[in-house]
N, C-alpha and C. Protein backbone atom coordinates (compact mmCIF):
# COMPACT_ATOMS: atom_id res chain seq x y z
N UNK A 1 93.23 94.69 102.14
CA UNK A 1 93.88 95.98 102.16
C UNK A 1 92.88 97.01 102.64
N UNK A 2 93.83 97.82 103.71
CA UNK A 2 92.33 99.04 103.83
C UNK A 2 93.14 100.43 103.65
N UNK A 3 92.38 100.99 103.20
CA UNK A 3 92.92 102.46 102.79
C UNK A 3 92.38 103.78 104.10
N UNK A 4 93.88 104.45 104.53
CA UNK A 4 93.57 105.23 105.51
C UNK A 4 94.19 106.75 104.71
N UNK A 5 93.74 108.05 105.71
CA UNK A 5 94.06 109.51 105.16
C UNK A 5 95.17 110.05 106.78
N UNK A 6 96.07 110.39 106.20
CA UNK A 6 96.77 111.29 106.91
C UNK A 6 97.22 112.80 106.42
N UNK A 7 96.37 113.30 104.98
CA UNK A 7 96.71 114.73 104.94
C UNK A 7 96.34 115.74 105.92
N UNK A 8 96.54 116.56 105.69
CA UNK A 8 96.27 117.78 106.62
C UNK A 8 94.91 118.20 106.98
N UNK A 9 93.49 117.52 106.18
CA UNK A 9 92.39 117.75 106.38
C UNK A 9 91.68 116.89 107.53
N UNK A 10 92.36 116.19 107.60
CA UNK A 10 92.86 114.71 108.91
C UNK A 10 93.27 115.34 110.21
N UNK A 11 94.08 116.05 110.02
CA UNK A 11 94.76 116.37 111.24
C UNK A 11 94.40 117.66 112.28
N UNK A 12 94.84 117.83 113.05
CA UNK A 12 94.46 118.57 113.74
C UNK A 12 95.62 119.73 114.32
N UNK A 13 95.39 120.44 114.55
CA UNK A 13 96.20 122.65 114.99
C UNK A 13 97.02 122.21 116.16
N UNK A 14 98.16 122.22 116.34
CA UNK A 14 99.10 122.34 117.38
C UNK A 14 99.12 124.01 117.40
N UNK A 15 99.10 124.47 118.28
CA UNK A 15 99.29 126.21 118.89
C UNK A 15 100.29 126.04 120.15
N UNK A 16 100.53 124.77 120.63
CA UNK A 16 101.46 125.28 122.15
C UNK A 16 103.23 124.92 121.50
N UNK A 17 103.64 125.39 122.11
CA UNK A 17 104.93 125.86 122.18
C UNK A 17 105.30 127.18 121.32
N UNK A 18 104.53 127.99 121.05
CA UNK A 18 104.35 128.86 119.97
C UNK A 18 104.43 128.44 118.71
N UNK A 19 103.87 127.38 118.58
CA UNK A 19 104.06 127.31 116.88
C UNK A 19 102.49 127.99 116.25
N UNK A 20 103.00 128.09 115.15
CA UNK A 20 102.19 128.81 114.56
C UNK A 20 101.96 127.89 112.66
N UNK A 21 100.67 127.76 112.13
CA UNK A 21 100.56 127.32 110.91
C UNK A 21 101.48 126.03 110.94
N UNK A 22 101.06 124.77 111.92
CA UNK A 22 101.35 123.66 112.33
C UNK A 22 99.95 122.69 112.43
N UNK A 23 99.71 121.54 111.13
CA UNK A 23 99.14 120.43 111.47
C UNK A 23 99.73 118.86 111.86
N UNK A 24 98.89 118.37 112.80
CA UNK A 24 99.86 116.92 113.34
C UNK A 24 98.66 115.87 112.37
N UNK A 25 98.71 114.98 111.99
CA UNK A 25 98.42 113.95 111.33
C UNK A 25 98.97 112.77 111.95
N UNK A 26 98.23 112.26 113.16
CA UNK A 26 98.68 110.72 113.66
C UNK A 26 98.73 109.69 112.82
N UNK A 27 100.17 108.91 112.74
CA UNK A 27 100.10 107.96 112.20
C UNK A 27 99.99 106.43 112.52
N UNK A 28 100.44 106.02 113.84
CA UNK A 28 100.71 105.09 114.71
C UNK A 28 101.21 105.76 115.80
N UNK A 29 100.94 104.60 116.87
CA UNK A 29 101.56 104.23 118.44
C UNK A 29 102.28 103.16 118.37
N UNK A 30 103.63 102.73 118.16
CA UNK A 30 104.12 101.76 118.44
C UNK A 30 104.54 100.82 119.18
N UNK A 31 104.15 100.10 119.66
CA UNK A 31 103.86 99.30 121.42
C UNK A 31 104.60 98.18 120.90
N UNK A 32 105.72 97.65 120.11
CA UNK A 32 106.59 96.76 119.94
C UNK A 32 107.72 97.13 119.17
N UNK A 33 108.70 96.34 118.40
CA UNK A 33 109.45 96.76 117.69
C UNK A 33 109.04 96.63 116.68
N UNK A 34 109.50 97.91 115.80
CA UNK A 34 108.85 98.22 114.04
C UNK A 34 110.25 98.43 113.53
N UNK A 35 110.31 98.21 111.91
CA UNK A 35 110.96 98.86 111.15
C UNK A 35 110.29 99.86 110.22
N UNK A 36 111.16 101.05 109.87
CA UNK A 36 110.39 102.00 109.62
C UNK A 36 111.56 102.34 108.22
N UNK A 37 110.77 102.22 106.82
CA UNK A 37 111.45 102.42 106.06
C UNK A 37 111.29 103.71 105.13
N UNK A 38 112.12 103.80 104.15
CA UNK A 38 111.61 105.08 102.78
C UNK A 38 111.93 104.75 101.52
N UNK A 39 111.16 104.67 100.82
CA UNK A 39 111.08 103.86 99.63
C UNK A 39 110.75 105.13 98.55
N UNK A 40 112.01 105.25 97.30
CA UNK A 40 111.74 105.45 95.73
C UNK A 40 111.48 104.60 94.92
N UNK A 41 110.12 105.36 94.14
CA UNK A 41 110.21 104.64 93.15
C UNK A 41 110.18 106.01 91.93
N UNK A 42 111.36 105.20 91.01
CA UNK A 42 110.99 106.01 89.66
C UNK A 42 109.92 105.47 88.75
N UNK A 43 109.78 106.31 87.57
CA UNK A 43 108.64 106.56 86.65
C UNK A 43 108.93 104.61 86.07
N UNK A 44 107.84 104.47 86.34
CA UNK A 44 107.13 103.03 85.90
C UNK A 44 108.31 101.84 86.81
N UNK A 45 107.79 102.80 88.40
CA UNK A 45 108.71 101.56 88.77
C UNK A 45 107.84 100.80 89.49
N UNK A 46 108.09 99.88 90.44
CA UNK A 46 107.00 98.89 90.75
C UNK A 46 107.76 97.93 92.24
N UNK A 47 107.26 97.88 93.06
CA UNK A 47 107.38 96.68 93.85
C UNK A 47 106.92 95.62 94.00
N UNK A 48 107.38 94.96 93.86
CA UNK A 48 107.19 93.47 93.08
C UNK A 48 105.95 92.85 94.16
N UNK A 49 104.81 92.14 93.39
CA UNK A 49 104.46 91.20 94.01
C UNK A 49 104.10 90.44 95.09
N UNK A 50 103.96 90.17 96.51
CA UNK A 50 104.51 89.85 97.43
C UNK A 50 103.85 89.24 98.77
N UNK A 51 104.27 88.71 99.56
CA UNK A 51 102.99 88.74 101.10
C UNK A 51 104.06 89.35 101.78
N UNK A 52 103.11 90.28 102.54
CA UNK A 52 103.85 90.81 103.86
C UNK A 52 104.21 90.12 105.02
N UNK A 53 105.12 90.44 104.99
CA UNK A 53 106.14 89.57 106.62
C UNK A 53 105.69 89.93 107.86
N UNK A 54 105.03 91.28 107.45
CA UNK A 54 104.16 91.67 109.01
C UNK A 54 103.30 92.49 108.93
N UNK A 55 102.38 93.35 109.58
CA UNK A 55 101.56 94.45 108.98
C UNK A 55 102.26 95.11 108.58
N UNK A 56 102.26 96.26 107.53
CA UNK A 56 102.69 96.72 106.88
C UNK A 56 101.64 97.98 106.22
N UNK A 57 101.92 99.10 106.87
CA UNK A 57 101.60 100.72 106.36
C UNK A 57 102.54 100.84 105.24
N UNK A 58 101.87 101.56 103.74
CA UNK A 58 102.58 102.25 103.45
C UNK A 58 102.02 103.40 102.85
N UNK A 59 103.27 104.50 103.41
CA UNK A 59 102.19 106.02 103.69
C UNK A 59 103.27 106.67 102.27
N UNK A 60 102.08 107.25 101.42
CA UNK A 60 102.59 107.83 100.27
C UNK A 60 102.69 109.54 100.78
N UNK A 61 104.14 109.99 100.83
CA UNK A 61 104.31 111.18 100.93
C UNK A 61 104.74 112.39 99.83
N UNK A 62 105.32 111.67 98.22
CA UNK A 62 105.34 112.58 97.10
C UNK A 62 104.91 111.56 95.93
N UNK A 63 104.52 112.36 94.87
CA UNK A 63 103.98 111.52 94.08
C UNK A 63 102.82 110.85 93.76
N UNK A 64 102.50 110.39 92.76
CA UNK A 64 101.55 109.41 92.79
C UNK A 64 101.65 107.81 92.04
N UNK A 65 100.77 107.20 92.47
CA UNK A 65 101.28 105.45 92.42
C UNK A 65 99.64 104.82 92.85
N UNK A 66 100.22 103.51 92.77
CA UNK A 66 98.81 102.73 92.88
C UNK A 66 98.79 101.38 93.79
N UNK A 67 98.20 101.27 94.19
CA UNK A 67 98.52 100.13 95.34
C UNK A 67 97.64 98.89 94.91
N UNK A 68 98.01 97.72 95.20
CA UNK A 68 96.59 96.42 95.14
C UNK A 68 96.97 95.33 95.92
N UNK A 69 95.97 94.48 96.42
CA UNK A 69 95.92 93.41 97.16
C UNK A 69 95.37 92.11 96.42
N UNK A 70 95.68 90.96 96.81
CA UNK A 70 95.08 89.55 96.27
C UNK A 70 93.47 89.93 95.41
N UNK A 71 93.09 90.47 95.72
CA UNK A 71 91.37 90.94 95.32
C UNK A 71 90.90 92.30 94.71
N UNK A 72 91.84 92.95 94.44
CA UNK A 72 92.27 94.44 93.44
C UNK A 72 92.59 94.94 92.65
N UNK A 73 92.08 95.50 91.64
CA UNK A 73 93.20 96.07 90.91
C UNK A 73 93.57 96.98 90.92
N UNK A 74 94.46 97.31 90.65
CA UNK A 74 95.33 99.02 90.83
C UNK A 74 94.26 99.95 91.60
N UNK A 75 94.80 100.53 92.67
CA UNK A 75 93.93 101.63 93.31
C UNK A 75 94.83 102.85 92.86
N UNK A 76 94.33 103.79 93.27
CA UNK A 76 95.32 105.16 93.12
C UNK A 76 95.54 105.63 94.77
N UNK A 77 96.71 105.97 94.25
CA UNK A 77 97.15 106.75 95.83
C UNK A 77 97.81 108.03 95.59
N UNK A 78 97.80 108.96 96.60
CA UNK A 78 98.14 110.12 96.48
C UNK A 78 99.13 110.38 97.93
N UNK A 79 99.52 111.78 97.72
CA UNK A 79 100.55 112.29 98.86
C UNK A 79 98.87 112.22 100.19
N UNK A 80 99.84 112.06 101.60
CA UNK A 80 98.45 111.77 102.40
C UNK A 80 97.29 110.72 102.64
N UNK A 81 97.85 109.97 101.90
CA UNK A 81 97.20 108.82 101.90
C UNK A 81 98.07 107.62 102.05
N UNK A 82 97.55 106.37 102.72
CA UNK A 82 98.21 105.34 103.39
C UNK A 82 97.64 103.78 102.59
N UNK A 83 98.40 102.54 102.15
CA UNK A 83 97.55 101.29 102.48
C UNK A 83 97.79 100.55 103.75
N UNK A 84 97.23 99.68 103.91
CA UNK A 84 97.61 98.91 105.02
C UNK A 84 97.40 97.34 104.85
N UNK A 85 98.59 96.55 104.63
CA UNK A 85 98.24 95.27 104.61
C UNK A 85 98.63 94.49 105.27
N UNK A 86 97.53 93.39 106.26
CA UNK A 86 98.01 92.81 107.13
C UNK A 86 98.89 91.36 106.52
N UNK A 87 99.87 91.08 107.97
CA UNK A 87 100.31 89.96 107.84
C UNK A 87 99.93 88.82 107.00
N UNK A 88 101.02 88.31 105.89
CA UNK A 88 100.68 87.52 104.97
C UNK A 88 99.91 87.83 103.34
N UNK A 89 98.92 89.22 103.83
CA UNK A 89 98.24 89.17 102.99
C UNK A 89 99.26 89.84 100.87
N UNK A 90 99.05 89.26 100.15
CA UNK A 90 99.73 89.35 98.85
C UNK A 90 99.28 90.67 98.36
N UNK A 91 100.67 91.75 97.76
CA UNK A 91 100.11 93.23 97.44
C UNK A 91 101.94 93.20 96.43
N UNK A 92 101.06 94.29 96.13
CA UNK A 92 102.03 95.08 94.76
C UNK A 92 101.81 96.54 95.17
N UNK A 93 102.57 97.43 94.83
CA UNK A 93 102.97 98.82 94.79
C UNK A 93 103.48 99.35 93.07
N UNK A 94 103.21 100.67 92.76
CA UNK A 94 104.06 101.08 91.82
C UNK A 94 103.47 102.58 91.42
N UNK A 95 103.94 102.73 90.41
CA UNK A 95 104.08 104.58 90.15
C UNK A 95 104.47 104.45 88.13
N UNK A 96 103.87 105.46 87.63
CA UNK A 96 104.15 105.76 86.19
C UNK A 96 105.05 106.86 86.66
N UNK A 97 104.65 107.42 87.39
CA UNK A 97 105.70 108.89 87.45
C UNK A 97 106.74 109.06 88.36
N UNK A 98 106.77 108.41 89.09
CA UNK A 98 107.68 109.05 90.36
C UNK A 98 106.86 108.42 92.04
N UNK A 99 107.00 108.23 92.57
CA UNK A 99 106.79 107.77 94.03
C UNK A 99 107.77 108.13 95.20
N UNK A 100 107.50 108.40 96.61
CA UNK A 100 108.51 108.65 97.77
C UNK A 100 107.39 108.00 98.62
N UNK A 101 107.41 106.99 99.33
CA UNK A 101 106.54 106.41 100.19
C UNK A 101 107.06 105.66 101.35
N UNK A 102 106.75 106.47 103.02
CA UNK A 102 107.60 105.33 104.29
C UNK A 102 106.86 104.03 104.10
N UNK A 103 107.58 103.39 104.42
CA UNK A 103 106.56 102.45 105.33
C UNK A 103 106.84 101.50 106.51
N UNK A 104 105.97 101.14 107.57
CA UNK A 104 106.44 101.01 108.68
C UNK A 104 105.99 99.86 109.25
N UNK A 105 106.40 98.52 109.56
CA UNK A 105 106.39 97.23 109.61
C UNK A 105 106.41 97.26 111.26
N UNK A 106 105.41 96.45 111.54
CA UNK A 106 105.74 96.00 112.78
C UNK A 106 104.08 94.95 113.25
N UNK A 107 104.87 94.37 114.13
CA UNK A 107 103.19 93.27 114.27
C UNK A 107 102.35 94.04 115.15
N UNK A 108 102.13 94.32 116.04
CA UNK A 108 100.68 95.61 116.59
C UNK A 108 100.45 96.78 116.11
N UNK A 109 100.99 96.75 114.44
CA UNK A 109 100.47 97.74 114.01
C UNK A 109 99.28 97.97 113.74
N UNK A 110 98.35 99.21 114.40
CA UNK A 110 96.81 99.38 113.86
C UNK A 110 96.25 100.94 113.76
N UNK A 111 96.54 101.43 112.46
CA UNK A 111 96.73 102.82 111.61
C UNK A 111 94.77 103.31 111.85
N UNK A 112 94.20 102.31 112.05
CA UNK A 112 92.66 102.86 112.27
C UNK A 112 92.60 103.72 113.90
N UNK A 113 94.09 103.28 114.77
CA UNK A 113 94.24 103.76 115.93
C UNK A 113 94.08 105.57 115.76
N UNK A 114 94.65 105.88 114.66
CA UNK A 114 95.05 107.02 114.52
C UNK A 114 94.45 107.65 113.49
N UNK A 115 94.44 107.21 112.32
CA UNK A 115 93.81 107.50 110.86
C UNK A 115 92.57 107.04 110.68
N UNK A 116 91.82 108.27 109.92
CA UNK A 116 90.63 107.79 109.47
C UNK A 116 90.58 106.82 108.06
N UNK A 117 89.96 106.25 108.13
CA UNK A 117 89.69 105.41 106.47
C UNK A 117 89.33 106.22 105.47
N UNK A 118 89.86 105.77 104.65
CA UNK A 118 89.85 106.52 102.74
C UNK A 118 88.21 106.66 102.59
């Protein structure tokens, strides 16, 4: 599992088209087909167990929760922050309080393209 940052301290000032008080935070380039999902979890909920079917981002956008891999225990994650686990590899997800987290499946996925590491 590797841990990447996409908050706003990450990202960088869009100014053209007149926007104004606008940060972009790259998350991926997608160069195949992905599925791109959005996942709740309520207070002490949990995603079970599992190996991933393909790489697999998942970017925590409210809430907080904890992520782990075959070799981990519970990490913490926050809004702005991402895991990333490749193909096959065994992970769990979950939250005491509340969770809202995308996440976006696809096989050339590579989030170091764009995101810096935790």
């Amino acid at each position: 599992m590797k841990l990447f940052r996409f908050d706003p301290e990450v990202g960088r000032e869009i100014k053209s088209f007149a926007s104004v008080n606008f940060i972009l935070s790259g998350i991926a380039h997608l160069k195949t087909e992905a599925r791109v999902s959005c996942i709740h979890l309520g207070a002490n909920g949990v995603v079970g167990y599992h190996q991933a079917v393909s790489p697999q981002l998942f970017l925590v956008v409210q809430g907080q929760g904890w992520v782990r891999d075959e070799t981990s225990d519970h990490i913490s994650v926050f809004p702005g922050q991402a895991a990333f686990w490749e193909k096959g590899e065994w992970h769990e997800s979950g939250t005491s309080t509340g969770l809202v987290a995308i996440i976006i499946e696809s096989d050339l996925l590579e989030p170091a393209e764009f995101m810096p590491a935790k």
